[in-house]
C-alpha atoms as a PDB file:
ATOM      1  CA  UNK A   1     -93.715  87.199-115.848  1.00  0.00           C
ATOM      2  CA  UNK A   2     -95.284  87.700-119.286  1.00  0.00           C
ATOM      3  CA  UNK A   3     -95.827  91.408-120.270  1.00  0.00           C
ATOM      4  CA  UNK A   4     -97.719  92.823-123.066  1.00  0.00           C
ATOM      5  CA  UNK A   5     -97.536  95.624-125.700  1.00  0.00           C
ATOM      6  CA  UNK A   6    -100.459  96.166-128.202  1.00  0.00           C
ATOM      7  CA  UNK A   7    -100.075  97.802-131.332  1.00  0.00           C
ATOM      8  CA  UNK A   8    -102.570  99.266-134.543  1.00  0.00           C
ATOM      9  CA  UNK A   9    -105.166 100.992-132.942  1.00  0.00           C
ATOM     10  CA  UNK A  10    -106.545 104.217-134.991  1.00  0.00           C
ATOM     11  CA  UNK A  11    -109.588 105.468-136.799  1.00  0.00           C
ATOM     12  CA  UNK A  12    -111.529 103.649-139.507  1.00  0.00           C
ATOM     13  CA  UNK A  13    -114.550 104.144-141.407  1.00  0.00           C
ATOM     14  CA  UNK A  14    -117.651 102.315-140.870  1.00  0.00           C
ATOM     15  CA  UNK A  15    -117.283  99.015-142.768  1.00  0.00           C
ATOM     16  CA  UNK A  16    -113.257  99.338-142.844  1.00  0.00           C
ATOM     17  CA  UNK A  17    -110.715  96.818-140.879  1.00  0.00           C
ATOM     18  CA  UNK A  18    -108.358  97.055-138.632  1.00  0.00           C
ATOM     19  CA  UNK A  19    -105.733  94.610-136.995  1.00  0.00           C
ATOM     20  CA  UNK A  20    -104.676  94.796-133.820  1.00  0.00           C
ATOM     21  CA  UNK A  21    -100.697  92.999-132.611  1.00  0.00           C
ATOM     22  CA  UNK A  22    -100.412  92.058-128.690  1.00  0.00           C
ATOM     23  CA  UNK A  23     -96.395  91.235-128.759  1.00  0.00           C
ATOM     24  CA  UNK A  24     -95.412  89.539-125.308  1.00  0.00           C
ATOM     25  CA  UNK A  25     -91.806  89.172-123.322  1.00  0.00           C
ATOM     26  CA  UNK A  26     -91.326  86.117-121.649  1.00  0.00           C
ATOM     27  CA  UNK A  27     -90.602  83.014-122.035  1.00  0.00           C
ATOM     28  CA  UNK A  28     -93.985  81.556-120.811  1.00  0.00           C
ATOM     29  CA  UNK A  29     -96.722  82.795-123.581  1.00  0.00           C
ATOM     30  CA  UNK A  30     -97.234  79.367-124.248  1.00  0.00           C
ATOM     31  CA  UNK A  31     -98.637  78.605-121.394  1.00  0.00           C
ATOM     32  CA  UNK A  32    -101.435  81.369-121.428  1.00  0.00           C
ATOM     33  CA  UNK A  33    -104.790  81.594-123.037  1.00  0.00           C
ATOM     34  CA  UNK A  34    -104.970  85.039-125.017  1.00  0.00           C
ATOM     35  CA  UNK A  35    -107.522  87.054-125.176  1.00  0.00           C
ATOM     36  CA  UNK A  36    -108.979  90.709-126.393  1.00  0.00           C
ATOM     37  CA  UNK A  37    -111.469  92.905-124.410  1.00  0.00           C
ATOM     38  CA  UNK A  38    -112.535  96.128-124.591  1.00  0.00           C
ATOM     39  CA  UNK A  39    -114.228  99.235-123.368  1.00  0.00           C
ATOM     40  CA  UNK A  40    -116.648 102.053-124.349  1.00  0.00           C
ATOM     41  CA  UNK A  41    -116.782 105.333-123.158  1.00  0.00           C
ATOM     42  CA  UNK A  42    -118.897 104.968-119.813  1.00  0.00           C
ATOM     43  CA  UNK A  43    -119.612 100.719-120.542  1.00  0.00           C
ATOM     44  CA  UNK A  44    -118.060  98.239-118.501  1.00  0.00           C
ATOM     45  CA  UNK A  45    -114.905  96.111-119.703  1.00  0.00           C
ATOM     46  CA  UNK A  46    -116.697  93.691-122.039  1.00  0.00           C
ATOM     47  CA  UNK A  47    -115.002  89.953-123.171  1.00  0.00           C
ATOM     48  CA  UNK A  48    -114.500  90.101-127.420  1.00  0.00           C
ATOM     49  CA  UNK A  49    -112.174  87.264-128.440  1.00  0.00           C
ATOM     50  CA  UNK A  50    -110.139  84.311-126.908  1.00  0.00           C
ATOM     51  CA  UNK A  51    -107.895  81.924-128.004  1.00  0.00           C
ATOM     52  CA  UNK A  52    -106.220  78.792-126.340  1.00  0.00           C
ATOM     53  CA  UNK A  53    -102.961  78.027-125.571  1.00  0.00           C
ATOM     54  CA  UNK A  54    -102.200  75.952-128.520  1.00  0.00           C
ATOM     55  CA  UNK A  55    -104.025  78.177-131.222  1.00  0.00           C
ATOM     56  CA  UNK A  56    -106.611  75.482-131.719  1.00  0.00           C
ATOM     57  CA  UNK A  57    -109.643  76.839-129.806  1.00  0.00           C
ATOM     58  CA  UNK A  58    -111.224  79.844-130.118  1.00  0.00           C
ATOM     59  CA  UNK A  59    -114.198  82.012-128.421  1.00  0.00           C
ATOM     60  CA  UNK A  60    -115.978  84.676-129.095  1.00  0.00           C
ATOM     61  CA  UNK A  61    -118.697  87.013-128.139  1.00  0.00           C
ATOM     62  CA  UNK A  62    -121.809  86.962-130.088  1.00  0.00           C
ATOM     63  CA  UNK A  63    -121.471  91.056-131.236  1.00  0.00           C
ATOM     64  CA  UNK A  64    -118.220  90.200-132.951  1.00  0.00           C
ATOM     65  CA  UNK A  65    -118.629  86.777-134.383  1.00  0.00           C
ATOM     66  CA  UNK A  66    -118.429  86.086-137.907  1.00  0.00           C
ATOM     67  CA  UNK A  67    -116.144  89.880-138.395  1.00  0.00           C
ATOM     68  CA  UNK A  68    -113.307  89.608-135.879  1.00  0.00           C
ATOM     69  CA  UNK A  69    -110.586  86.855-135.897  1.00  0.00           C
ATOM     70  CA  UNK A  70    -108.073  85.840-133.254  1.00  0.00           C
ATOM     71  CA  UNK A  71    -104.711  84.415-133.694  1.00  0.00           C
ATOM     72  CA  UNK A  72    -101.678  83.746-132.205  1.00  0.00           C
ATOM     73  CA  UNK A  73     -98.092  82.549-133.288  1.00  0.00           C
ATOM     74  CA  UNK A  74     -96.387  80.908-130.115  1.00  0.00           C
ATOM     75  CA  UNK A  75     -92.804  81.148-131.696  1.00  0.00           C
ATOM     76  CA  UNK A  76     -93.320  84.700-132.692  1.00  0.00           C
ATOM     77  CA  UNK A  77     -94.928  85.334-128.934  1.00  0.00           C
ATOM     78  CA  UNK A  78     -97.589  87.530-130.727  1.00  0.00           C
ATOM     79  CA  UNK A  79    -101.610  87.553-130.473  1.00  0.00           C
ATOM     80  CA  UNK A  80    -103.629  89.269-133.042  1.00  0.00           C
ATOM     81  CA  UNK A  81    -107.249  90.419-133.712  1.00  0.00           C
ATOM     82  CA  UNK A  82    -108.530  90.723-136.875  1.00  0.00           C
ATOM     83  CA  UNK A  83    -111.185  93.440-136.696  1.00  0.00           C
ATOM     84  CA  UNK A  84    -113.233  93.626-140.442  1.00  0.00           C
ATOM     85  CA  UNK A  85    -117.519  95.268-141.198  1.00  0.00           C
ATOM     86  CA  UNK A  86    -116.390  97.237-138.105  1.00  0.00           C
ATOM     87  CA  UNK A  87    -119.453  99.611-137.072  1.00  0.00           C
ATOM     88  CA  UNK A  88    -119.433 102.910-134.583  1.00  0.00           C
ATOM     89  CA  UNK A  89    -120.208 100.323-132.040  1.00  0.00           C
ATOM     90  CA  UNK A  90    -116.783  99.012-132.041  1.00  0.00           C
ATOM     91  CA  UNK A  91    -115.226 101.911-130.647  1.00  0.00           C
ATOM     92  CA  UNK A  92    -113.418 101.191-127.182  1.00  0.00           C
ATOM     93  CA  UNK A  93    -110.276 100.734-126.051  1.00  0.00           C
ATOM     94  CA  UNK A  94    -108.952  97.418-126.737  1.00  0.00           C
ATOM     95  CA  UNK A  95    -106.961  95.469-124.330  1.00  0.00           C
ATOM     96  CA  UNK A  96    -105.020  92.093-124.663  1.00  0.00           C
ATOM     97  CA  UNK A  97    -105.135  90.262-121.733  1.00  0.00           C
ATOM     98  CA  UNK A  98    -103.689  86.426-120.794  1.00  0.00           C
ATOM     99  CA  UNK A  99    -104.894  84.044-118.212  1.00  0.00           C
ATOM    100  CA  UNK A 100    -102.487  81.624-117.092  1.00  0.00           C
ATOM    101  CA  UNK A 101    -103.367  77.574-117.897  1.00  0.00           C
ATOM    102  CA  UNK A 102    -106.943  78.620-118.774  1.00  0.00           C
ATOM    103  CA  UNK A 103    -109.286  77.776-121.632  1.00  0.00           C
ATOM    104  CA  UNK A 104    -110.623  80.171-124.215  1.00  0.00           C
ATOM    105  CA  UNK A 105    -114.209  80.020-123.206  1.00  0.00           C
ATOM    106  CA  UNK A 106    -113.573  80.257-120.016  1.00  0.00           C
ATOM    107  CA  UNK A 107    -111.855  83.309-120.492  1.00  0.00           C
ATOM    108  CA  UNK A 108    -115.361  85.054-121.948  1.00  0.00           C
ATOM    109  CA  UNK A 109    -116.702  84.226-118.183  1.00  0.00           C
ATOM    110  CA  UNK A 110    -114.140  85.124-115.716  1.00  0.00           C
ATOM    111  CA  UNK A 111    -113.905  87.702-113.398  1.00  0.00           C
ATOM    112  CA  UNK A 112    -111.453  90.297-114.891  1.00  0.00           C
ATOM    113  CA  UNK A 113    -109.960  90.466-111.437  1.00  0.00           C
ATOM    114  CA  UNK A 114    -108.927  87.119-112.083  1.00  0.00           C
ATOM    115  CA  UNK A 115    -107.496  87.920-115.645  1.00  0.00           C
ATOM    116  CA  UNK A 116    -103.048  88.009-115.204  1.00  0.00           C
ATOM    117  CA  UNK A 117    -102.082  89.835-117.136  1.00  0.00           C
ATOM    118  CA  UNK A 118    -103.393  93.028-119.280  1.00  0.00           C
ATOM    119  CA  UNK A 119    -101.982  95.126-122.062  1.00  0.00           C
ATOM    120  CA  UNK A 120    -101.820  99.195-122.101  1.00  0.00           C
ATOM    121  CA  UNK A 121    -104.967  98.849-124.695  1.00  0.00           C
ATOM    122  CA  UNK A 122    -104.638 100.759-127.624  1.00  0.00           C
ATOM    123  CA  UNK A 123    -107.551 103.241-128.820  1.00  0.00           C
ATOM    124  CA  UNK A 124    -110.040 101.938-131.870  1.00  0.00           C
ATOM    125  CA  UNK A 125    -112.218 105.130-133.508  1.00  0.00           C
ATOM    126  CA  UNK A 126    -115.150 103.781-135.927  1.00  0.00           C
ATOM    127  CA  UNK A 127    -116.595 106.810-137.584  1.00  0.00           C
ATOM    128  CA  UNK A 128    -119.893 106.549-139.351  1.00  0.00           C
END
């Protein structure tokens, strides 16, 4: 069973970047799409970024395209998100999650319940 530990949350200025590390145990990593979600005070989890099992597809959702960037390194068992322009509206908790022998798009669509695994999600703060 893959586990997850997320690392580089913290507070950033309006229009600053951040990076975010999901480093998994396991010897199975490879076979799960990755993925990053996140939630707002009193919001619902929301989908943000997905990427496929072999790094070559990626997903995102249409609030974060074009400023964050997924990434994964298979050998180094690690997912990241690369979070730049980040606005007030960006601040959530941010959770890695994997979904066993999925795609990344389909990971923007399914039921969380259905997600396998989740991270502890670290805390992002955007001030204006």
């Amino acid at each position: 069973q893959v586990q997850l530990v997320e690392s580089g949350g913290g507070l950033v200025q309006a229009g600053g970047s951040l990076r975010l590390s999901c480093a998994a145990s396991g010897h199975t990593f490879g076979n799960y799409a990755m993925g990053w979600f996140r939630q707002a005070p009193g919001k619902e989890r929301e989908f943000v970024a997905a990427i496929s099992l072999s790094g070559l597809s990626t997903y995102y959702a249409d609030s974060v395209k074009g400023r964050f960037t997924i990434g994964r390194d298979n050998a180094k068992n690690t997912v990241t998100l690369q979070m730049d322009s980040l606005s007030p509206e960006d601040t959530a908790v941010y959770y890695c999650a994997g979904a066993r022998s999925r795609t990344a798009q389909l990971m923007a669509f399914m039921s969380h319940s259905d997600i396998d695994i989740w991270g502890q999600g670290p805390q992002v703060t955007v001030s204006s």
